[in-house]
Protein backbone atom coordinates (compact mmCIF):
# COMPACT_ATOMS: atom_id res chain seq x y z
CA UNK A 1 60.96 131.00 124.88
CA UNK A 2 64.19 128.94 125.27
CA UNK A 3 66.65 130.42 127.00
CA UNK A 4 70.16 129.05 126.54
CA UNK A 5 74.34 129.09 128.19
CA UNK A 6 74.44 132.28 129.84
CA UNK A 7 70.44 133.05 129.96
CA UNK A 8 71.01 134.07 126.53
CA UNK A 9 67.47 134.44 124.37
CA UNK A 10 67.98 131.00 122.55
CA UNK A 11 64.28 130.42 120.84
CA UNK A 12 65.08 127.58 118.57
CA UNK A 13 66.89 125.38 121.24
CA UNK A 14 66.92 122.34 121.29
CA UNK A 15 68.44 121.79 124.97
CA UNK A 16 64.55 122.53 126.86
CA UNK A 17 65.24 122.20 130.14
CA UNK A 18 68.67 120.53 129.75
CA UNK A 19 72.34 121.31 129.40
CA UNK A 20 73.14 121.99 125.93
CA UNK A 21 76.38 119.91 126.14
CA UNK A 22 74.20 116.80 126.67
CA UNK A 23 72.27 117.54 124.03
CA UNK A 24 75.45 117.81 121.71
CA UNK A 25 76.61 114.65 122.82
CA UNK A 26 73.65 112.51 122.25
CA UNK A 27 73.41 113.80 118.97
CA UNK A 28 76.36 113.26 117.87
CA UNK A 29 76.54 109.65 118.54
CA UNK A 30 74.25 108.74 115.24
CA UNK A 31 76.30 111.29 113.63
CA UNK A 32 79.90 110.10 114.52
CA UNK A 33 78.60 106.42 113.11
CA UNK A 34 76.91 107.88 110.37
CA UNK A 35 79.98 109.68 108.98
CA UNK A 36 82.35 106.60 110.07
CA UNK A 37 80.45 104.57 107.48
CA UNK A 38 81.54 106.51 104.61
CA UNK A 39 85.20 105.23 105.40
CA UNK A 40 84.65 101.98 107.01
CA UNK A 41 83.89 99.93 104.41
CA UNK A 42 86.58 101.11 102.15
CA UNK A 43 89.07 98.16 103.62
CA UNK A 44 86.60 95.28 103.35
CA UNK A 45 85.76 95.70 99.86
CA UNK A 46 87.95 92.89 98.87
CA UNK A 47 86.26 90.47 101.34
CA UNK A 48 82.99 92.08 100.53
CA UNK A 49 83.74 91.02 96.83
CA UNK A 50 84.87 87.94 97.40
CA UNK A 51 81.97 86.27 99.90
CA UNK A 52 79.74 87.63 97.39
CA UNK A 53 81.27 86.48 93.86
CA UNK A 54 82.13 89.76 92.40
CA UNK A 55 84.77 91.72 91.05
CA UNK A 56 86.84 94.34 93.25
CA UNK A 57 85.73 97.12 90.55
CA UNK A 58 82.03 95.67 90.92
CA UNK A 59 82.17 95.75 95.00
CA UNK A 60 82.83 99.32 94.67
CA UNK A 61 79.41 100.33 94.05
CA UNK A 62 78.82 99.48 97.76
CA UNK A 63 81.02 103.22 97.76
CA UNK A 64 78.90 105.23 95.45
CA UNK A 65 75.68 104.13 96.05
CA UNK A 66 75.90 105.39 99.83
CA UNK A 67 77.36 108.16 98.47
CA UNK A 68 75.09 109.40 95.54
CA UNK A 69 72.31 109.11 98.37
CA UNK A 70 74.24 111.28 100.77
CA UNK A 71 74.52 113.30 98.43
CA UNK A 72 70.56 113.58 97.05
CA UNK A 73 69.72 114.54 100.71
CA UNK A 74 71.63 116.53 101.60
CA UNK A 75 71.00 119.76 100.16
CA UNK A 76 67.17 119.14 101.15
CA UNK A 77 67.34 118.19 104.83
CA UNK A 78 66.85 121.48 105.95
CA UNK A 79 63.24 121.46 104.14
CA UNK A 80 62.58 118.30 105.32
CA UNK A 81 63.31 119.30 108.90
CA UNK A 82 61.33 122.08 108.67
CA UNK A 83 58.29 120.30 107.05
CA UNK A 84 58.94 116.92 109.69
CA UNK A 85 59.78 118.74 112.73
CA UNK A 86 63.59 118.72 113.57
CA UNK A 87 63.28 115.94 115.78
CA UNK A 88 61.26 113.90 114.35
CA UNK A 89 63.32 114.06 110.76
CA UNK A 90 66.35 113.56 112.67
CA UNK A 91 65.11 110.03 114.51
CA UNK A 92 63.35 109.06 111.05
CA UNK A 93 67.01 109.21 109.93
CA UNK A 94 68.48 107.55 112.92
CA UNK A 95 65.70 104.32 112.35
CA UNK A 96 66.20 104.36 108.27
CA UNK A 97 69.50 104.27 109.40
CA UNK A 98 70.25 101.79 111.52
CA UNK A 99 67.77 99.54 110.18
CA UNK A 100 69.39 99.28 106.70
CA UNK A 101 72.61 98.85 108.68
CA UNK A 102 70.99 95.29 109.75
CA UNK A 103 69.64 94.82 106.32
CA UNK A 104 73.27 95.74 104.76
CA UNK A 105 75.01 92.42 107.32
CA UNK A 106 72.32 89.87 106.08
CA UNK A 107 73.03 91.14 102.19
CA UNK A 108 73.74 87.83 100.09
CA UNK A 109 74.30 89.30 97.08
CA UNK A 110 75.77 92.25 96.28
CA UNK A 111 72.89 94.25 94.68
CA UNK A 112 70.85 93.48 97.40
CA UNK A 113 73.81 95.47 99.04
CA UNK A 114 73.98 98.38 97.13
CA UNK A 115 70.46 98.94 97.60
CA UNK A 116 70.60 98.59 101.10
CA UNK A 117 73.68 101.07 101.00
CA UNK A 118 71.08 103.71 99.19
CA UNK A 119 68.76 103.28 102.11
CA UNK A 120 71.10 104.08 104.45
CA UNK A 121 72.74 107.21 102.98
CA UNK A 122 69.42 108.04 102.38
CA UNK A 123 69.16 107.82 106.23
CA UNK A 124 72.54 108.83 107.61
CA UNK A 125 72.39 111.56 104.92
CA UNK A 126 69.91 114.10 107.10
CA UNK A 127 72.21 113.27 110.30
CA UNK A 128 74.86 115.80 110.01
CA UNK A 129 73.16 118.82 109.13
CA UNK A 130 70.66 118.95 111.90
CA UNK A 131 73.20 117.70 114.05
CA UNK A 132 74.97 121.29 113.09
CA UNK A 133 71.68 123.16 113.15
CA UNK A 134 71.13 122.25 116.30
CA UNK A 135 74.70 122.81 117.88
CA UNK A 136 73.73 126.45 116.20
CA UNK A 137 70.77 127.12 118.01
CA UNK A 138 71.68 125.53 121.34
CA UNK A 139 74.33 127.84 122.04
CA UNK A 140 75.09 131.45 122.18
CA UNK A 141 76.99 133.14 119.45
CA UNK A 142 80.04 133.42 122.02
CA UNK A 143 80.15 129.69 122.58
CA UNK A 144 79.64 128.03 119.47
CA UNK A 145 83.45 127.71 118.71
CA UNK A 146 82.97 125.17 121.25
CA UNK A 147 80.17 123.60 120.28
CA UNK A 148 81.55 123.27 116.76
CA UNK A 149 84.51 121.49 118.35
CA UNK A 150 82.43 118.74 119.23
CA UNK A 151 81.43 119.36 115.91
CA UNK A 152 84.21 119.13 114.55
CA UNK A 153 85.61 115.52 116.64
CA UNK A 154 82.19 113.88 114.82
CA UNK A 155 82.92 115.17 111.59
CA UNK A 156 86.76 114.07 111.11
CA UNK A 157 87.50 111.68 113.14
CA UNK A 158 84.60 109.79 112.43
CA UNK A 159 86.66 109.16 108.90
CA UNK A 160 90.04 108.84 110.30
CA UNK A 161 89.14 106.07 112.97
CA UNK A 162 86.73 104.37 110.04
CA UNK A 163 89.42 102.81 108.12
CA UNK A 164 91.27 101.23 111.33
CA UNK A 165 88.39 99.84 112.80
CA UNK A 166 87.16 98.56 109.42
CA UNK A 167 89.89 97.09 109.12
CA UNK A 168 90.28 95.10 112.63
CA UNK A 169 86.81 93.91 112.37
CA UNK A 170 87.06 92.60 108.67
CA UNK A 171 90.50 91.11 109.96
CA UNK A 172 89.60 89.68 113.13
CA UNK A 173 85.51 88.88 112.46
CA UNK A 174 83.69 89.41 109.54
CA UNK A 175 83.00 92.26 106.70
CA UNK A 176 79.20 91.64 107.99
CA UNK A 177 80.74 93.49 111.50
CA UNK A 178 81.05 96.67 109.69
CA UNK A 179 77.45 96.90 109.69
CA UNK A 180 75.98 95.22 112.68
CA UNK A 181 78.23 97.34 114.93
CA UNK A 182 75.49 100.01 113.95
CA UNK A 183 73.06 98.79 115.72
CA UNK A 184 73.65 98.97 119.30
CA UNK A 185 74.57 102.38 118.80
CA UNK A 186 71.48 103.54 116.74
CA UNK A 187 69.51 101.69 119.17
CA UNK A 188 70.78 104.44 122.35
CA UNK A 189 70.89 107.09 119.45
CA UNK A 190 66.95 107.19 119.37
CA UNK A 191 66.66 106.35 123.26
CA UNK A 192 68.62 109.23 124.20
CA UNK A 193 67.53 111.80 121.34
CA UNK A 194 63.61 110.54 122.41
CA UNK A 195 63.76 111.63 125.62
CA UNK A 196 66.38 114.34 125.67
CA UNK A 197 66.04 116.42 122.48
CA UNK A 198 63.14 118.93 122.12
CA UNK A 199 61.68 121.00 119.19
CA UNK A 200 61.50 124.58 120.78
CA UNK A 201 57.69 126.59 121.08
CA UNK A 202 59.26 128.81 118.30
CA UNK A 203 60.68 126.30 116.06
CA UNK A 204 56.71 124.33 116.39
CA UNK A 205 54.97 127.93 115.63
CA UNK A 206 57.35 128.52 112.61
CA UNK A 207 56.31 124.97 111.19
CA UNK A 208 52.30 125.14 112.08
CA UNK A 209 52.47 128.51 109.79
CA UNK A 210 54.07 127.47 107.04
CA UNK A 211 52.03 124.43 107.05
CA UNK A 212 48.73 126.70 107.68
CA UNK A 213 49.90 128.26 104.73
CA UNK A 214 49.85 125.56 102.60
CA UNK A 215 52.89 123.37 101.83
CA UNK A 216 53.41 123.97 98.76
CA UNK A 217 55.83 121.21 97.95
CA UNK A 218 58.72 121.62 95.21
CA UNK A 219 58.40 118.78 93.11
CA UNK A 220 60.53 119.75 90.29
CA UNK A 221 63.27 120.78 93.08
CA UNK A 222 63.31 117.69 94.31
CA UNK A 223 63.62 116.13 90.75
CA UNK A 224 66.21 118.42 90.04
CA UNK A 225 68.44 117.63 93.01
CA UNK A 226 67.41 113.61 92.70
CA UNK A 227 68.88 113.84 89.13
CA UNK A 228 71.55 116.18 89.29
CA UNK A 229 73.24 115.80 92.14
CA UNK A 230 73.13 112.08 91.85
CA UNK A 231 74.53 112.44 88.23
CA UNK A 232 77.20 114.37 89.45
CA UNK A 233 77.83 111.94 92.62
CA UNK A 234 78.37 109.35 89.43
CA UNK A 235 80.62 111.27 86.83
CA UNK A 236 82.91 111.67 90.34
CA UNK A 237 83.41 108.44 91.14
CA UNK A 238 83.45 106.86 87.67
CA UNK A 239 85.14 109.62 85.88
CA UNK A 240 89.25 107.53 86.06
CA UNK A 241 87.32 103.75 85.41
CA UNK A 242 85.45 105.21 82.29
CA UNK A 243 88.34 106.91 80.89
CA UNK A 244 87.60 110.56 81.59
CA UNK A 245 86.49 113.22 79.70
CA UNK A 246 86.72 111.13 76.51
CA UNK A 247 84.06 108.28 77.73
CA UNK A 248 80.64 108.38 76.20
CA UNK A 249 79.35 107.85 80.15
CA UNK A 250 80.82 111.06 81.53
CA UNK A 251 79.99 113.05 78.88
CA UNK A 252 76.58 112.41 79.40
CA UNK A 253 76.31 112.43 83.09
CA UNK A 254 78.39 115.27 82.76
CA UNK A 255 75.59 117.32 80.63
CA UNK A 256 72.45 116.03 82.59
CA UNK A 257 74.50 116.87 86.11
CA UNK A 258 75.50 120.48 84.40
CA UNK A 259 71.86 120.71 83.03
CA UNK A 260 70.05 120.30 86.23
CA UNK A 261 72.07 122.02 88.59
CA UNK A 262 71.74 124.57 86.67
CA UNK A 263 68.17 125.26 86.31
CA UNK A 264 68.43 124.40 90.09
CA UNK A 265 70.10 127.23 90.75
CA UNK A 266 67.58 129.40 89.05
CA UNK A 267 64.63 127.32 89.89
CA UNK A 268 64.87 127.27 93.60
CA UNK A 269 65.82 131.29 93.74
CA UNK A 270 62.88 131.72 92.85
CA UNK A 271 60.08 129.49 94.35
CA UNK A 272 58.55 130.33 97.38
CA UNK A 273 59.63 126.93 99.32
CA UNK A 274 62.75 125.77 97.96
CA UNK A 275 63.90 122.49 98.93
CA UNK A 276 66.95 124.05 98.85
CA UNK A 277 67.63 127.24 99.81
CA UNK A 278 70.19 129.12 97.35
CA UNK A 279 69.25 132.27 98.18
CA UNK A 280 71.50 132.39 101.49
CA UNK A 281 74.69 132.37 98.59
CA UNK A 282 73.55 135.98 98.02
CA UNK A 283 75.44 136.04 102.35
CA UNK A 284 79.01 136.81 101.48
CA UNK A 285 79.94 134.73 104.88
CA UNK A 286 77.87 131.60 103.58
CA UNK A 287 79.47 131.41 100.12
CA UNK A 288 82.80 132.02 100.85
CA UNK A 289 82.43 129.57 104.03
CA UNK A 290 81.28 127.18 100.83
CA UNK A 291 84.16 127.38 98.94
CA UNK A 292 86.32 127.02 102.09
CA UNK A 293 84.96 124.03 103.19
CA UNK A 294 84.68 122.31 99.63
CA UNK A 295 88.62 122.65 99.45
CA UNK A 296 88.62 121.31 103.49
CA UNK A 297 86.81 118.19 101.99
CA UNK A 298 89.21 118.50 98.65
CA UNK A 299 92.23 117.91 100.20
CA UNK A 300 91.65 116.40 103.48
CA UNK A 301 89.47 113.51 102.16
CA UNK A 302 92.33 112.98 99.78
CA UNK A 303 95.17 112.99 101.58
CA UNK A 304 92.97 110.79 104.30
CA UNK A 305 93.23 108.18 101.38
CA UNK A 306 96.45 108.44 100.30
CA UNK A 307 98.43 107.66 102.58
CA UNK A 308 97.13 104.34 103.44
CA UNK A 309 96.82 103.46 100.31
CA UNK A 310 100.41 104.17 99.68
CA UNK A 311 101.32 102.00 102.47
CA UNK A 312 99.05 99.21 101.27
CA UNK A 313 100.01 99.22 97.84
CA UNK A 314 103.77 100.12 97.51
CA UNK A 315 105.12 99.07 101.30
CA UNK A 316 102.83 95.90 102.10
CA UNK A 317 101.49 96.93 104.93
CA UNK A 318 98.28 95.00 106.22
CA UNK A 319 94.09 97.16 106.35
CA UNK A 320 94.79 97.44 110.00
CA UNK A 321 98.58 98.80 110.06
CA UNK A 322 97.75 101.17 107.14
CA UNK A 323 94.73 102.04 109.20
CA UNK A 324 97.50 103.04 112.81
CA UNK A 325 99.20 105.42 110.34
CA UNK A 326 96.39 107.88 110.72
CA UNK A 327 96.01 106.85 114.54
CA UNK A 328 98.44 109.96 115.70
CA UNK A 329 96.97 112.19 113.40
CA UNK A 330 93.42 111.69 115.06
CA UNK A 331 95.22 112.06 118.17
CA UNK A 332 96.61 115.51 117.56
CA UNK A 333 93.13 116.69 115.43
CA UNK A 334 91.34 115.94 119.23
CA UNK A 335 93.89 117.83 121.42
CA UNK A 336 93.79 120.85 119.76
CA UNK A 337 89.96 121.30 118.92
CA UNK A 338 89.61 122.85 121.84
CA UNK A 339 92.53 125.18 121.21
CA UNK A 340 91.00 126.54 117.78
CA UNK A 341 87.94 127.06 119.43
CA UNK A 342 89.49 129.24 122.06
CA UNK A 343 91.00 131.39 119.32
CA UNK A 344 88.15 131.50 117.36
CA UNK A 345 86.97 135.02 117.07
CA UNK A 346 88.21 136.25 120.51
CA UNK A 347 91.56 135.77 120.33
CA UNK A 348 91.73 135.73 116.26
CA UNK A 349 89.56 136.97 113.25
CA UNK A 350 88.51 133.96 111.84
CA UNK A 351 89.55 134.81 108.13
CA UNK A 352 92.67 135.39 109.44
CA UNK A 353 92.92 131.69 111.17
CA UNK A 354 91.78 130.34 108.18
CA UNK A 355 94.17 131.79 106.31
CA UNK A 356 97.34 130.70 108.07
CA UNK A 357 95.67 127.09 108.19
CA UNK A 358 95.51 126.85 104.32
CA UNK A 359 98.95 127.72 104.18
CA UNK A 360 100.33 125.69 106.84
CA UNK A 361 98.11 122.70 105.16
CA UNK A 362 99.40 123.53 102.25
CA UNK A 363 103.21 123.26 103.27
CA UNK A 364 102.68 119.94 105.03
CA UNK A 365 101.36 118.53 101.86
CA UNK A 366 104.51 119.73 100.28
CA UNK A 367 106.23 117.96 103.17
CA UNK A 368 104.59 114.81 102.24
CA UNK A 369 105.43 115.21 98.47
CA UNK A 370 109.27 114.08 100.29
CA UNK A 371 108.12 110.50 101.10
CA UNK A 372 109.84 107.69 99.01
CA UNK A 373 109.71 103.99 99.23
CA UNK A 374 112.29 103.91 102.14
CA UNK A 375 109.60 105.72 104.47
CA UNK A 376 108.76 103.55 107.66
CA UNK A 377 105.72 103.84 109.87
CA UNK A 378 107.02 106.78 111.81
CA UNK A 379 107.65 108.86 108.02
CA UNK A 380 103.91 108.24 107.41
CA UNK A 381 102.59 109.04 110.39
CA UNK A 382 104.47 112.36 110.93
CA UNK A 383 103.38 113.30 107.57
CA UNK A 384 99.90 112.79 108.45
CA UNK A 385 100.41 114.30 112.04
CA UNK A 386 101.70 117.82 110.13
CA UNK A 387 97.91 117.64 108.06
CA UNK A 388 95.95 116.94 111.03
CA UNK A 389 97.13 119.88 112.96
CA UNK A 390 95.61 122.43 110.64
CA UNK A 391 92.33 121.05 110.25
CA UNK A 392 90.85 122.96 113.86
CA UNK A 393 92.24 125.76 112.55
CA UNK A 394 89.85 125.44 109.21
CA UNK A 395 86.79 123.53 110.40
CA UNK A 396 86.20 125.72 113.49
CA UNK A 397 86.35 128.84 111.86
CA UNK A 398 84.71 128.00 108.87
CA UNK A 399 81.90 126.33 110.26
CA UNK A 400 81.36 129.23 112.46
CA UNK A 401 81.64 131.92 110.50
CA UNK A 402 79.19 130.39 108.05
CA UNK A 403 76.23 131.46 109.99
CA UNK A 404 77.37 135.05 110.17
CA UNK A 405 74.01 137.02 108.82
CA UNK A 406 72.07 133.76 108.46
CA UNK A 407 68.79 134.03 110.19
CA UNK A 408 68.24 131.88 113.04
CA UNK A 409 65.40 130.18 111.59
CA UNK A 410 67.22 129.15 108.27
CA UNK A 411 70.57 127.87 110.44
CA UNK A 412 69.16 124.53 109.06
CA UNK A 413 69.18 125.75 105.16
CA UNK A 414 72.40 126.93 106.06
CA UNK A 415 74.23 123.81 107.53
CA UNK A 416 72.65 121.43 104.90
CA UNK A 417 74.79 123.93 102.51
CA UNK A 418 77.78 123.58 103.83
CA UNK A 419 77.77 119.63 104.84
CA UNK A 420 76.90 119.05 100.88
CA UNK A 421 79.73 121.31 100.27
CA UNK A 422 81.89 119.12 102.41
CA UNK A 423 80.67 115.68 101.25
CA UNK A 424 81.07 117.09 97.31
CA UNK A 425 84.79 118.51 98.52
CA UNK A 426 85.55 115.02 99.61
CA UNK A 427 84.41 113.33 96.47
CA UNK A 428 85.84 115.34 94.50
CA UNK A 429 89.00 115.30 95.61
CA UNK A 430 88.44 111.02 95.77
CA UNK A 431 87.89 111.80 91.85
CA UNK A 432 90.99 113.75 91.28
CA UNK A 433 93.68 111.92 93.05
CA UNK A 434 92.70 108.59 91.99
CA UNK A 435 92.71 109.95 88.26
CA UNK A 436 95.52 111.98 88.42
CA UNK A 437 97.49 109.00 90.35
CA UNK A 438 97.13 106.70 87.41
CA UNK A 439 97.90 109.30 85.03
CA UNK A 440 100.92 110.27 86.34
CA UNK A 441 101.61 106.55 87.07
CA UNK A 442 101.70 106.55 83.45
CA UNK A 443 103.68 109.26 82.66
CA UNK A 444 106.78 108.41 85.14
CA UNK A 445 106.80 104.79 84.38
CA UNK A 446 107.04 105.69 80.50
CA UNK A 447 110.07 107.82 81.21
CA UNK A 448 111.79 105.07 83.56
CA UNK A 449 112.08 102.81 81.09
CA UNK A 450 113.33 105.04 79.01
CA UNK A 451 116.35 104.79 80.34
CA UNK A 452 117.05 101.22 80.72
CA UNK A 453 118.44 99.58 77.99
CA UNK A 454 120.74 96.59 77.61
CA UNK A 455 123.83 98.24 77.56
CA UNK A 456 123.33 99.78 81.00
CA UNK A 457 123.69 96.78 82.68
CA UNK A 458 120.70 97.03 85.19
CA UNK A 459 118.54 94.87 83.33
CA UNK A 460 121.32 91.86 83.46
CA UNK A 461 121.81 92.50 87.63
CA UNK A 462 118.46 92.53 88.16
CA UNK A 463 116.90 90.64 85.97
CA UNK A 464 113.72 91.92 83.61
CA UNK A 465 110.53 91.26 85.70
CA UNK A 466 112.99 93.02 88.48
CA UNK A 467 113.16 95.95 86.47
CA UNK A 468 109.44 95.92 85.48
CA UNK A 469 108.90 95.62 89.42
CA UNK A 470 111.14 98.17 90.33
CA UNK A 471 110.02 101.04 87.77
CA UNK A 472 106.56 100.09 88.48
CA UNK A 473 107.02 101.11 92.18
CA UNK A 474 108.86 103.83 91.93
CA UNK A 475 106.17 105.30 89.24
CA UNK A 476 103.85 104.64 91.65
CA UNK A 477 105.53 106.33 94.00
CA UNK A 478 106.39 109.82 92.14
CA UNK A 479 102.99 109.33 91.27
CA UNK A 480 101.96 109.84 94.84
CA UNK A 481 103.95 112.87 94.60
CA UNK A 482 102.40 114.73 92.60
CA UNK A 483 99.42 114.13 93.62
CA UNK A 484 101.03 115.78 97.06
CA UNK A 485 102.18 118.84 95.09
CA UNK A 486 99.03 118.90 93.44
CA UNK A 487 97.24 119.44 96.73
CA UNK A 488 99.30 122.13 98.79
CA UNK A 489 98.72 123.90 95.41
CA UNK A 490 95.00 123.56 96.07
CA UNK A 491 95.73 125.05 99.32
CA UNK A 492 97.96 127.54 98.12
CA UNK A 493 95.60 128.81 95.58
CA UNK A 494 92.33 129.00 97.69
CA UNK A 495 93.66 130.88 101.20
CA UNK A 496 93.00 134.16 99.88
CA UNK A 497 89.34 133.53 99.48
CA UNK A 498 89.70 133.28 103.46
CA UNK A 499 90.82 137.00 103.37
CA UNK A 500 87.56 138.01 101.88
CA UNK A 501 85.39 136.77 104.90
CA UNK A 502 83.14 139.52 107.22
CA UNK A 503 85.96 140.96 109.33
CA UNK A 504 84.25 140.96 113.11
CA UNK A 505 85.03 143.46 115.79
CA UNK A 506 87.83 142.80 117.86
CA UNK A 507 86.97 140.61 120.56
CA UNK A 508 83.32 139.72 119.26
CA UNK A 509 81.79 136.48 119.58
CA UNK A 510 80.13 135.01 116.18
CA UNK A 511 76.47 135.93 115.94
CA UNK A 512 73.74 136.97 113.74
């Protein structure tokens, strides 16, 4: 029997004899690199595309195809943990991992890319959920606030740091760094998790009787999530390039996606070993915690995008600079993890916290809706400073609460929930902004040049590929503000869900 911080009863530990915090750490080094790779490559997909002869549109299946992988593991690594062994899934994931990291740097083509890329979401995919499962039973109810601090500094900064250092090594080496610097780290990954990290009596006993029961494996689950969750993980990131809701493609991927997660839904309630475990939506804290964190990934993701590319695109700046806008931002997301943690559920209710955080989030995308094309570096990076701030004060909470009334042997079911709802938040909100940035492009530059004619005298001052320039930007640019507005509305709309979370006794730690 594991006993945990504060000789608290902790029988699926994963500490043994050792300090918890070292566990957390050395788990969360795969982890941090793991989730850094879903950003990092996004600034060397022009080099990417041109070493290897294809088109920028073409090198962006190096994106999806990580990606769609992520996301057809996710919402089974919690069976697969269970049927492995938690430790020995996780440093399967850690080798698949960081050996298709090496495989991605010696690519030569860019299919052989892309399938590489599969491999290793397939691989990094299982990292972050038993990285939270873990932090969950390692630590007593009282202190995982903390815990999911540490959490929390894998899980977003991981993306915020990705673009800047993808960009210096592209810049200053090659696009081939991006991967190799994997490998060192995956290498001390599986030293340290080898020899520190333990699967606990209890968590052994639980997996020798459900195997002595018969492992009764759920084939059409697994075809169901294969299919429909990599149809959907398609539809998102196609749905602007294919022309929406009117292309033949969506429409189709659309149905199959709609079509299998559905009889997911119904399928796995029912069967007796569900690779993924829907029953735990029936928990009030695990659905609403859901929700909450698919709107964390909705906006965050997005707005983690945006402004870079705004700087890129409509102010010149260079992969790296755009990259140093979000530098403060990480800065301020670090110095107050441990702030939120304090707060959570001692100090605050965390419905409560979550609840001011949406709405603070939500008013500092409204701030950002004021940026024009006379914002400098500092405009950017205070507008990105005012997001980052609320983000403790929504992952904390959230990802604590979430376990509320979860039993401690399906923490794992529980976690691979609510990182799929993160990842799909993310994409998602990829999916909207980019389409609703080119349709409002669109719309703004139509009405422009509505009112410039030849009598107005513009067009002779500054000439007509001056104008075009000029109306183009500044489409662009009210384009980007919408897309602002859009999102504090997001916010706006969802805080009250927060309201609706298990209200805890004053003073009460977060437990079972």
């Amino acid at each position: 029997m594991a006993v945990g911080v504060g000789d608290e009863d902790l029988p699926y530990s994963a500490a043994g004899p050792h300090n918890p915090w070292l566990i957390a750490i050395v788990v969360s080094i795969a982890t941090f690199m793991e989730v850094l790779d879903t950003t990092i490559t996004n600034v060397a997909l022009r080099n990417i595309a041109g070493a290897m002869g294809a088109s920028l549109d073409e090198s962006t299946y190096v994106l999806t195809s990580y990606l769609v992988a992520n996301a057809i593991i996710l919402p089974i690594s919690g069976w697969l943990a269970t049927v492995i062994g938690r430790k020995r899934f996780y440093l399967a994931c850690v080798v698949m991992f960081t050996a298709s990291s090496a495989l991605c740097a010696t690519a030569t083509t860019l299919w052989q890319l892309v399938a590489f890329r599969v491999i290793q979401g397939l691989g990094g995919g299982g990292l972050s959920p038993v990285e939270q499962s873990i932090f969950a039973d390692s630590f007593p109810a009282r202190m995982r606030p903390q815990a999911f601090a540490l959490y929390g500094i894998t899980i977003l900064m991981a993306p915020a740091i990705g673009p800047v250092l993808g960009g210096w090594l592209t810049d200053s080496y090659s696009w081939r760094w991006v991967f190799l610097i994997n490998l060192p780290v995956g290498v001390l990954s599986f030293g340290l998790v080898s020899w520190l990290v333990h699967d606990s009596p209890a968590l052994l006993r639980d997996r020798a009787a459900m195997l002595k029961r018969g492992l009764n494996v759920d084939y059409v689950g697994f075809g169901l999530v294969l299919v429909g969750f990599g149809a959907l993980q398609a539809v998102l990131d196609r749905f602007d390039r294919a022309g929406g809701l009117t292309s033949p493609f969506i429409q189709g991927f659309g149905a199959l996606c709609l079509v299998c997660l559905s009889t997911l839904a119904v399928w796995e309630f029912y069967h007796p070993q569900p690779v993924m475990n829907v029953r735990l939506f029936r928990l009030r804290s695990v659905w609403l915690s859901c929700i909450l964190i698919l709107a964390l990934g909705f906006t965050m993701v997005a707005a983690t995008q945006l402004l870079p590319q705004l700087s890129q695109t409509l102010m010149g700046y260079s992969a790296l600079s755009a990259g140093l806008t979000l530098g403060p931002a990480s800065l301020a997301t670090l110095s107050l993890m441990p702030v939120a943690a304090a707060l959570t559920g001692r100090v605050l209710q965390p419905r409560v916290m979550i609840f001011g955080a949406f709405i603070a989030t939500g008013l500092s995308m409204w701030f950002a809706s004021g940026l024009d094309l006379s914002a400098d570096f500092g405009a950017l990076a205070r507008s990105r400073v005012l997001q980052a701030v609320c983000v403790p004060f929504l992952f904390i909470p959230i990802s604590s609460i979430s376990l509320v009334g979860v039993p401690a042997d399906r923490n794992g079911d529980a976690s691979a929930l609510l990182n799929l709802m993160r990842q799909l938040g993310g994409s998602i909100g990829v999916a909207f902004t980019t389409a609703l940035l080119s349709r409002r492009q669109q719309f703004h530059q139509a009405r422009l040049v509505e009112h410039i004619t030849a009598f107005n005298g513009y067009a002779h001052t500054a000439g007509l590929d001056g104008v075009l320039a000029r109306v183009q930007a500044q489409a662009a640019m009210l384009s980007y503000v919408d897309v602002f507005v859009a999102l504090a509305a997001v916010c706006f709309c969802v805080a009250p869900f927060a309201l609706a979370l298990p209200r805890l006794p004053k003073g009460a730690g977060l437990g079972h």
